[in-house]
N, C-alpha and C. Protein backbone atom coordinates (compact mmCIF):
# COMPACT_ATOMS: atom_id res chain seq x y z
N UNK A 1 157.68 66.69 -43.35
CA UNK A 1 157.27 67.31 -44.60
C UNK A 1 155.83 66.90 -44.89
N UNK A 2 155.04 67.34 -45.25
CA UNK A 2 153.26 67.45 -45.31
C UNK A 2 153.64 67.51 -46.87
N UNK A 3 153.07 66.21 -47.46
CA UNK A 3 152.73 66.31 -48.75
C UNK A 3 151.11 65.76 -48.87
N UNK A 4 150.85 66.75 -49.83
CA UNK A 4 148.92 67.03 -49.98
C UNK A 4 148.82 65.40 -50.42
N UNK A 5 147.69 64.80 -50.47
CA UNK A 5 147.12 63.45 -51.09
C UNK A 5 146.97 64.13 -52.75
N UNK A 6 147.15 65.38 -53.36
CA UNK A 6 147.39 65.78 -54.81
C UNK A 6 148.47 65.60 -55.04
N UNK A 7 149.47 65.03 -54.75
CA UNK A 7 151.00 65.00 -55.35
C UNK A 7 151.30 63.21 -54.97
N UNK A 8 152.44 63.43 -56.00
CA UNK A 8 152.89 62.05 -56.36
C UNK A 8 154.15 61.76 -56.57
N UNK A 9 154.98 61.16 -55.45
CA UNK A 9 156.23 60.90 -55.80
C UNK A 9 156.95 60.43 -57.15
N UNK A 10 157.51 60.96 -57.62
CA UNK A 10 157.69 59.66 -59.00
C UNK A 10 159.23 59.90 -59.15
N UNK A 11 160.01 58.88 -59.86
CA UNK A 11 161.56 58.32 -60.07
C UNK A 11 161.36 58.80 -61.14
N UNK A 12 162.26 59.51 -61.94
CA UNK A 12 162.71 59.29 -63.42
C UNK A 12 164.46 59.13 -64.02
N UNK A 13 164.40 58.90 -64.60
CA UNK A 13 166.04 58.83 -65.29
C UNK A 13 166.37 59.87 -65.79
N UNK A 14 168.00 60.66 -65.32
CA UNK A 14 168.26 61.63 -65.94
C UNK A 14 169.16 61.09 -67.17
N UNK A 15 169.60 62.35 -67.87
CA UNK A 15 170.47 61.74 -68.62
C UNK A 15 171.19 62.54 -68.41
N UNK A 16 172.78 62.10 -68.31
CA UNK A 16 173.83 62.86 -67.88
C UNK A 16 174.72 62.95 -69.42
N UNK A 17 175.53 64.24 -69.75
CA UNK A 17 175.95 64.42 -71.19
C UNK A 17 177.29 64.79 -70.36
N UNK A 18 178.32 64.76 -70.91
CA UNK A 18 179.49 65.27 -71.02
C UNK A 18 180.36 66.18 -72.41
N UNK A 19 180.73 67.18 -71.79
CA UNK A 19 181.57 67.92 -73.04
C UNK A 19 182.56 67.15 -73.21
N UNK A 20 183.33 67.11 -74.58
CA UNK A 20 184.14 66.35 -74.56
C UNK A 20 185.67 67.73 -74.50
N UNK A 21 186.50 67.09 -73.82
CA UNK A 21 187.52 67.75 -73.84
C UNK A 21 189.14 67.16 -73.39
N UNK A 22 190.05 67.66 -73.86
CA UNK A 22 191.06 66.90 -73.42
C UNK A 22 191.28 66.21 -72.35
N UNK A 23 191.02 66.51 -71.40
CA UNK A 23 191.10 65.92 -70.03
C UNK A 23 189.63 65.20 -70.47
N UNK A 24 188.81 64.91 -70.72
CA UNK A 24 187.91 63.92 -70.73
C UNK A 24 188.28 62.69 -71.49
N UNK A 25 188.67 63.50 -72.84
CA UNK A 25 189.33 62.15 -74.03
C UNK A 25 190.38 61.62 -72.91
N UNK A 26 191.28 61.87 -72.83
CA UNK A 26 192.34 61.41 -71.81
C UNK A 26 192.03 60.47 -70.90
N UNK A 27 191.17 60.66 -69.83
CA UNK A 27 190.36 60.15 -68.78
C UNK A 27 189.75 58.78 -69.08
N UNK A 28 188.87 58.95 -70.47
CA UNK A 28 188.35 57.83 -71.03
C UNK A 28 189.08 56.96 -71.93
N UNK A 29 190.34 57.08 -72.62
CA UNK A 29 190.88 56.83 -73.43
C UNK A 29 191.92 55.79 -72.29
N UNK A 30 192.39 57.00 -70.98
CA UNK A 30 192.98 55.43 -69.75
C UNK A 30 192.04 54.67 -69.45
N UNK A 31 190.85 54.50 -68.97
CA UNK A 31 189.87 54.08 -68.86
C UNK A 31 189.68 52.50 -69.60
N UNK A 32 189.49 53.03 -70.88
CA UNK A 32 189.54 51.85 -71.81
C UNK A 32 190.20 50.93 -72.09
N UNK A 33 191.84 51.57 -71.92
CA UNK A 33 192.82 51.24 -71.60
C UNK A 33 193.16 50.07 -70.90
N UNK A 34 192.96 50.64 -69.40
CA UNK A 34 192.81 49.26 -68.40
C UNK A 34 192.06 48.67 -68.41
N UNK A 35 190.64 48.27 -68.86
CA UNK A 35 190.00 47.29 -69.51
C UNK A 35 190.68 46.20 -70.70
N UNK A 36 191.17 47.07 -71.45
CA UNK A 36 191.93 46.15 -72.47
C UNK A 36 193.25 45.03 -71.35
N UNK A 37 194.04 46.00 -70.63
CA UNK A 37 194.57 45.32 -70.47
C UNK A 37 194.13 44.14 -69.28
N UNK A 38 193.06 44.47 -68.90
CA UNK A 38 192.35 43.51 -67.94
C UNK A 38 192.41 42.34 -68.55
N UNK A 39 191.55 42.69 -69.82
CA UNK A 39 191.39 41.39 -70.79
C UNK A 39 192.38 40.69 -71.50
N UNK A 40 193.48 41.45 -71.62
CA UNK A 40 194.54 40.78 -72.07
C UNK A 40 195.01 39.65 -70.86
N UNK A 41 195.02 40.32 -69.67
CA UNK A 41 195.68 39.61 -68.71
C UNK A 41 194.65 38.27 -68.45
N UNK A 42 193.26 38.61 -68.27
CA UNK A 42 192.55 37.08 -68.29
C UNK A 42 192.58 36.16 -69.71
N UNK A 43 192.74 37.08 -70.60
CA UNK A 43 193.13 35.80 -72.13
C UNK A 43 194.34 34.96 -71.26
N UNK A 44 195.52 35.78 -71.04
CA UNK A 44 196.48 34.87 -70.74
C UNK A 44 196.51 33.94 -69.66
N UNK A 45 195.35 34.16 -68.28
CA UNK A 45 194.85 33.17 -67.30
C UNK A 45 194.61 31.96 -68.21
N UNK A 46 193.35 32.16 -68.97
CA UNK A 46 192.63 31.44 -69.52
C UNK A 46 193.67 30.48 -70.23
N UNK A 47 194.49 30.89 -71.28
CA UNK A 47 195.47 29.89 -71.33
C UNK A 47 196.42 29.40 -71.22
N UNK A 48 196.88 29.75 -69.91
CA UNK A 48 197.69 29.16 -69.08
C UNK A 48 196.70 27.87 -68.36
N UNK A 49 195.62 28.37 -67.96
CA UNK A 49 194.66 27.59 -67.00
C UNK A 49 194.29 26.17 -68.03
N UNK A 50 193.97 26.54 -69.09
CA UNK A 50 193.79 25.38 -70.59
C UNK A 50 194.43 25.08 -70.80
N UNK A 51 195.87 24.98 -70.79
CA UNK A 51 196.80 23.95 -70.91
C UNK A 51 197.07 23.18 -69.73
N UNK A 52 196.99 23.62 -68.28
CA UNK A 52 197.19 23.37 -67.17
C UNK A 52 195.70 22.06 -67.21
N UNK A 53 194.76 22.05 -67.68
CA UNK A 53 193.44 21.21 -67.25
C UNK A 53 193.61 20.22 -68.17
N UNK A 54 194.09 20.42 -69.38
CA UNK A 54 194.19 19.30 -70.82
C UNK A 54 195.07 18.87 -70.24
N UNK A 55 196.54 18.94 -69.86
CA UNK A 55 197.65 18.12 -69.16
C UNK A 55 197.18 17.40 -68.36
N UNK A 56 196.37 17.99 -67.49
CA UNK A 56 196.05 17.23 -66.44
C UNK A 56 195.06 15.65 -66.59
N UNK A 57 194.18 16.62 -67.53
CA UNK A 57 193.12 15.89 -68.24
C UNK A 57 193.85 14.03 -69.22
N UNK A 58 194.93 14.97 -69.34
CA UNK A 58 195.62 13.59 -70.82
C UNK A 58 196.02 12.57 -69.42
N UNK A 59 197.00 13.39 -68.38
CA UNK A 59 197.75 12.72 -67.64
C UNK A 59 196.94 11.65 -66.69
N UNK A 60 195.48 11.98 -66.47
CA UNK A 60 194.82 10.95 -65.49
C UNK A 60 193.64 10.12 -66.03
N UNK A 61 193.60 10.45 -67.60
CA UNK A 61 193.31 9.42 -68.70
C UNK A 61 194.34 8.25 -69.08
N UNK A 62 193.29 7.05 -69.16
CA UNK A 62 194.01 6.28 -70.29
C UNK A 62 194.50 6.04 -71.34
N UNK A 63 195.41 5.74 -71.89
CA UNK A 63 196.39 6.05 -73.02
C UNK A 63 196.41 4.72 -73.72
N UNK A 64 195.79 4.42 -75.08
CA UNK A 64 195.22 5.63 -75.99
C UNK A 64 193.56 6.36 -75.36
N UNK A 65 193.15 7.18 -75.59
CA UNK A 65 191.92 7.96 -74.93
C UNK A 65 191.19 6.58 -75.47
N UNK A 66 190.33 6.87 -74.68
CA UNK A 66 188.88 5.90 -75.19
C UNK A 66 187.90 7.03 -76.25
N UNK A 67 186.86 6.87 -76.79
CA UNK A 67 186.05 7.49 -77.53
C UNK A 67 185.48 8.62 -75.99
N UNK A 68 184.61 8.04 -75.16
CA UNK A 68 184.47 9.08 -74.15
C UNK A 68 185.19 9.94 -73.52
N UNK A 69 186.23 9.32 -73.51
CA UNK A 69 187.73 10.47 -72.59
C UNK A 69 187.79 11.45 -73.82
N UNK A 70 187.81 11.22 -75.21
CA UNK A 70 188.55 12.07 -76.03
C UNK A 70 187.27 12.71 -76.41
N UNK A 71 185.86 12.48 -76.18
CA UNK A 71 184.64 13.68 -75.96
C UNK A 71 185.12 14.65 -75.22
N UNK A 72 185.30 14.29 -74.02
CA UNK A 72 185.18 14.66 -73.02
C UNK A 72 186.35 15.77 -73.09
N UNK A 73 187.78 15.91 -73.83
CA UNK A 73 188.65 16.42 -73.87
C UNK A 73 188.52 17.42 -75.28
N UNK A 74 187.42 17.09 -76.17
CA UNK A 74 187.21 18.05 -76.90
C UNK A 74 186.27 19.64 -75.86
N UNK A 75 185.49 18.14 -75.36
CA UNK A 75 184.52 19.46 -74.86
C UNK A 75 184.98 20.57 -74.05
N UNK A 76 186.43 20.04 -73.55
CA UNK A 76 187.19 20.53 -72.68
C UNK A 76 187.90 21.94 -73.38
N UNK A 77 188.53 21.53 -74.75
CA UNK A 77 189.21 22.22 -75.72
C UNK A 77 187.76 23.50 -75.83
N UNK A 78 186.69 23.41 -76.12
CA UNK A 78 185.78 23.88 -76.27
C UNK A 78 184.95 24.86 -75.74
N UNK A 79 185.49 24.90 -74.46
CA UNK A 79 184.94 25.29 -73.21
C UNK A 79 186.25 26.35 -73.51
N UNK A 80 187.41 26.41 -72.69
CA UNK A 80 188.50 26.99 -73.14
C UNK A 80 188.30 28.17 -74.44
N UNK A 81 188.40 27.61 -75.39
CA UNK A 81 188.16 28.11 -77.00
C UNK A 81 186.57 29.61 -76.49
N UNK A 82 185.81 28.90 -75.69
CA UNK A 82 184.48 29.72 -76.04
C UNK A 82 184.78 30.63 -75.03
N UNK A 83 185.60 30.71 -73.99
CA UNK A 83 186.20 31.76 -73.04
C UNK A 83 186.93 32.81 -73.56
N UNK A 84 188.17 32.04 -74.18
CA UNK A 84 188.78 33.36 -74.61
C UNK A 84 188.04 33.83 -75.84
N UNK A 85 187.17 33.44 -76.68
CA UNK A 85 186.14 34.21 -77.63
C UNK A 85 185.82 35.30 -76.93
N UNK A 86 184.87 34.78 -75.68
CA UNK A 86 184.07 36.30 -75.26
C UNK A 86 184.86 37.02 -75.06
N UNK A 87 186.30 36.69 -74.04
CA UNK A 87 186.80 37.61 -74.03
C UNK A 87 187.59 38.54 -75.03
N UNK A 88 187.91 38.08 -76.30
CA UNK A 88 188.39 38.56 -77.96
C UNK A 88 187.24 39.52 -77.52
N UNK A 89 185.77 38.69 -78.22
CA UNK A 89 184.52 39.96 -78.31
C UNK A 89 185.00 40.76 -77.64
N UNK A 90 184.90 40.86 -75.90
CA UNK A 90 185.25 42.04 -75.40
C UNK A 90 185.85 42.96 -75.98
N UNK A 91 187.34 42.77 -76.14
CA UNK A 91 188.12 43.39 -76.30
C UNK A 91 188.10 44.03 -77.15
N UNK A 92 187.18 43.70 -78.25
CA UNK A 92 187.17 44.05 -79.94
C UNK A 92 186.25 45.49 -80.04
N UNK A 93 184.99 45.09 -78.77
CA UNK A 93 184.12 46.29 -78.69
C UNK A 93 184.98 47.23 -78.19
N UNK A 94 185.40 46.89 -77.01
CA UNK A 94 186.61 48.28 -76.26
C UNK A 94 186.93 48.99 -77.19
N UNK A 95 188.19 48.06 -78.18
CA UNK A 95 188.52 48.66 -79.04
C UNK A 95 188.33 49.71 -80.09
N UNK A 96 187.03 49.22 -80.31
CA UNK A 96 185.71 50.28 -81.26
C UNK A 96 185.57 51.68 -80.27
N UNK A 97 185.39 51.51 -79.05
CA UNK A 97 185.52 52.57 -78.65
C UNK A 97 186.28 53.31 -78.16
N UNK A 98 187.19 52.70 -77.97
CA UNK A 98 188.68 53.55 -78.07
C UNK A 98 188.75 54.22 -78.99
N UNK A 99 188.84 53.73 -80.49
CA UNK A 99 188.98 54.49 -81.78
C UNK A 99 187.42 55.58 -82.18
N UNK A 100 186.62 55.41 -81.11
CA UNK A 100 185.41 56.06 -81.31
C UNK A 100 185.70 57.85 -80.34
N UNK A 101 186.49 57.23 -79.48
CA UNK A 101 186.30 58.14 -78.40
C UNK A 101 187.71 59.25 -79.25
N UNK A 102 188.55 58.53 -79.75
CA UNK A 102 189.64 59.62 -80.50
C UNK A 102 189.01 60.25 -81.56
N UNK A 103 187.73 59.80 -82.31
CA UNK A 103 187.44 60.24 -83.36
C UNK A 103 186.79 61.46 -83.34
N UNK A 104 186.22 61.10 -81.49
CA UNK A 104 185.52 62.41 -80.98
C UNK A 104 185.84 64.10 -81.13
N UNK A 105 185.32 65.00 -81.62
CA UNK A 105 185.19 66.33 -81.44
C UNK A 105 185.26 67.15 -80.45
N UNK A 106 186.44 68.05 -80.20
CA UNK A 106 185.93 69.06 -78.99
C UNK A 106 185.14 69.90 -78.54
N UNK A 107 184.37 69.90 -77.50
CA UNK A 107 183.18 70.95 -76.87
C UNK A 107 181.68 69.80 -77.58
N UNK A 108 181.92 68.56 -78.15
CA UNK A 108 180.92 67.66 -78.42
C UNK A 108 180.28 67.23 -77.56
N UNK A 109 178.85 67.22 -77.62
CA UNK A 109 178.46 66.76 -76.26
C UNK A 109 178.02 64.85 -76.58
N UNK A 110 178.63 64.61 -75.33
CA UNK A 110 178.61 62.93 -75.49
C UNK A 110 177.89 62.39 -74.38
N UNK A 111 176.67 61.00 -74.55
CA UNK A 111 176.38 60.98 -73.47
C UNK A 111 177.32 60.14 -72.30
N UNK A 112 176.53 60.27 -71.20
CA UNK A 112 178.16 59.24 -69.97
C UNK A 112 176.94 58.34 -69.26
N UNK A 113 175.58 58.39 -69.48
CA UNK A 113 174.97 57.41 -68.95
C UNK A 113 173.54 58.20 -68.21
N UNK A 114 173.01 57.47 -67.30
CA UNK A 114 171.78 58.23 -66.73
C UNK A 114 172.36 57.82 -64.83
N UNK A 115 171.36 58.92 -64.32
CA UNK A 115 170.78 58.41 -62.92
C UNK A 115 169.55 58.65 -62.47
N UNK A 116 169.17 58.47 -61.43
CA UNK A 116 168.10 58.47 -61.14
C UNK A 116 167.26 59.50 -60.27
N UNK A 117 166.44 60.15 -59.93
CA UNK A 117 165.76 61.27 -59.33
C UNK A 117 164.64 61.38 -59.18
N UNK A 118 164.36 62.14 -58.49
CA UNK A 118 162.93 61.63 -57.04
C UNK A 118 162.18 63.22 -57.53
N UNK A 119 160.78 63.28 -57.94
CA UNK A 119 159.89 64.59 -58.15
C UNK A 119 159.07 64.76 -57.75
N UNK A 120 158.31 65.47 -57.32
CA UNK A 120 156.87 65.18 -57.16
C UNK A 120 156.02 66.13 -58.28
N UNK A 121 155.05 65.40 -58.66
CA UNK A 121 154.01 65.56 -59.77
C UNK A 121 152.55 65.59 -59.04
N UNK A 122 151.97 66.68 -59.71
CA UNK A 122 150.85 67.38 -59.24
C UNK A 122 149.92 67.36 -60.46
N UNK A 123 148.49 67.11 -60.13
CA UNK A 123 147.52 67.72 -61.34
C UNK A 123 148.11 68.95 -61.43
N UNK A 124 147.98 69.07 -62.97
CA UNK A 124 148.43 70.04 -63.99
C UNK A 124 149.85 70.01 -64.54
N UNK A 125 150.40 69.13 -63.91
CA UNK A 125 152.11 68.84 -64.34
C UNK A 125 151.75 68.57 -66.01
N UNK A 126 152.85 68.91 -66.77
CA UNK A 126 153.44 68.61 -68.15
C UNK A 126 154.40 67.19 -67.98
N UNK A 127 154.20 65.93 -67.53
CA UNK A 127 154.77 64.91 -67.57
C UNK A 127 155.96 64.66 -68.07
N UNK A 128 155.52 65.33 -69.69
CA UNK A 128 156.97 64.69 -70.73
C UNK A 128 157.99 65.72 -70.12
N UNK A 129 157.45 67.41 -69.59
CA UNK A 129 158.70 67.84 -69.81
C UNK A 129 159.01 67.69 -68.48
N UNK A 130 158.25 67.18 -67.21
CA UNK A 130 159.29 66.71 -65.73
C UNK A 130 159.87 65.71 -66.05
N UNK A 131 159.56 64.61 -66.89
CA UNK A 131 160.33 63.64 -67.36
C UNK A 131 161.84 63.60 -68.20
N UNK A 132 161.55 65.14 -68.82
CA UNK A 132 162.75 65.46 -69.89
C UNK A 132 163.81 66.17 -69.11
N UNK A 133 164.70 65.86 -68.18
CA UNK A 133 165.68 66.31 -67.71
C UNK A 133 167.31 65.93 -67.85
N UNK A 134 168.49 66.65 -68.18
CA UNK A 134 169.43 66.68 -67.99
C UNK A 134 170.27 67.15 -67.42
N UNK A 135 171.58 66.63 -67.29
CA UNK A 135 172.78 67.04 -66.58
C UNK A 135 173.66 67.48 -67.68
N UNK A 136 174.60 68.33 -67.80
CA UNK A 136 176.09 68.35 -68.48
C UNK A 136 177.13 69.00 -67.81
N UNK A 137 177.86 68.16 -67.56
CA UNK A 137 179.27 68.30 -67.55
C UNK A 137 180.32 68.57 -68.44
N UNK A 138 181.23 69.41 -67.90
CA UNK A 138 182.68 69.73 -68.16
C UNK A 138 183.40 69.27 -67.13
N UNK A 139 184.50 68.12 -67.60
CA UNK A 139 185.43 67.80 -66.76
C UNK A 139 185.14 67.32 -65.20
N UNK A 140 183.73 66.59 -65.38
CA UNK A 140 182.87 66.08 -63.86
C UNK A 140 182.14 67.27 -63.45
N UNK A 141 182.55 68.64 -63.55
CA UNK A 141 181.63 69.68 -63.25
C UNK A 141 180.35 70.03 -63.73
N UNK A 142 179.04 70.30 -62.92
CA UNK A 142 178.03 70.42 -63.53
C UNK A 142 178.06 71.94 -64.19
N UNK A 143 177.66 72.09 -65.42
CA UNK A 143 177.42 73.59 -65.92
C UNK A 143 176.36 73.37 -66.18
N UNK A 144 175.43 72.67 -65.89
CA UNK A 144 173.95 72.90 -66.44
C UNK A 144 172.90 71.72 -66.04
N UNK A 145 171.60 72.16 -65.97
CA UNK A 145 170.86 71.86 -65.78
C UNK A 145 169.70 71.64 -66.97
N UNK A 146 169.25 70.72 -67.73
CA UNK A 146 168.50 71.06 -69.12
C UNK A 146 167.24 70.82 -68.47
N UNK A 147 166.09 71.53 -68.61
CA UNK A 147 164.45 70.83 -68.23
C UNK A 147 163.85 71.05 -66.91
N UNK A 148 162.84 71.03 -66.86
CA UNK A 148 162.11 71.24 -65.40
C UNK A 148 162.84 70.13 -64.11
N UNK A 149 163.35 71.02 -63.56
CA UNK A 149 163.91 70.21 -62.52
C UNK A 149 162.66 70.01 -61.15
């Protein structure tokens, strides 16, 4: 392929939109779904695993703790405690969008994220609008193309 020394490869980000529609709500609504329950299932690692390390922790300490052992077993409690937090957070955002994604409208267009794409740009190009491109989908299918492709 012979490209002139006047042109210029360039990357930009598309943005990809989705219609929303039953089979989409659906799709995303399992989606979210098994995330939640991902997180449910590592909350319950997590404390199974935190009681399993404090036992262990009491059992190969001296009895009564010393001031350092019983640092050391807070920090432990602590560590534990700040795990399953993030994972709460997690779960709490999911949640938001679970109840975001039902709240959703049909034939709404929602975005699903960007990718990336290869142009070439020439003196006299309009920048913003090779830059301004979209995708939309129905149900993974493309119906459209928005912008100078």
């Amino acid at each position: 392929m012979d490209i002139s020394n006047s042109q210029l490869l360039v990357k930009r980000a598309i943005s990809v939109k989705a219609i929303v529609t039953p089979r989409w709500k659906d799709e995303a609504k399992q989606q979210l779904q098994l995330q939640i329950d991902q997180l449910d299932s590592q909350l319950q690692q997590i404390e199974i695993q935190g009681q399993q390390m404090i036992a262990k922790f009491e059992e190969q300490s001296l009895k009564p703790l010393g001031p350092q052992a019983q640092q050391q077993l807070e920090s432990l409690k602590a560590q534990i405690a700040q795990e399953k937090n993030k994972r709460l957070e997690q779960k709490n955002q999911i949640l938001q969008q679970l109840q975001q994604v039902q709240m959703l409208e049909l034939e709404q267009e929602v975005s699903q994220g960007q990718i990336d794409s290869f142009f070439y740009l020439k003196q006299g190009d309009n920048l913003i609008q090779k830059m301004q491109v979209e995708i939309l989908l129905r149900d993974g299918e493309v119906i459209e193309i928005r912008g100078e492709v």
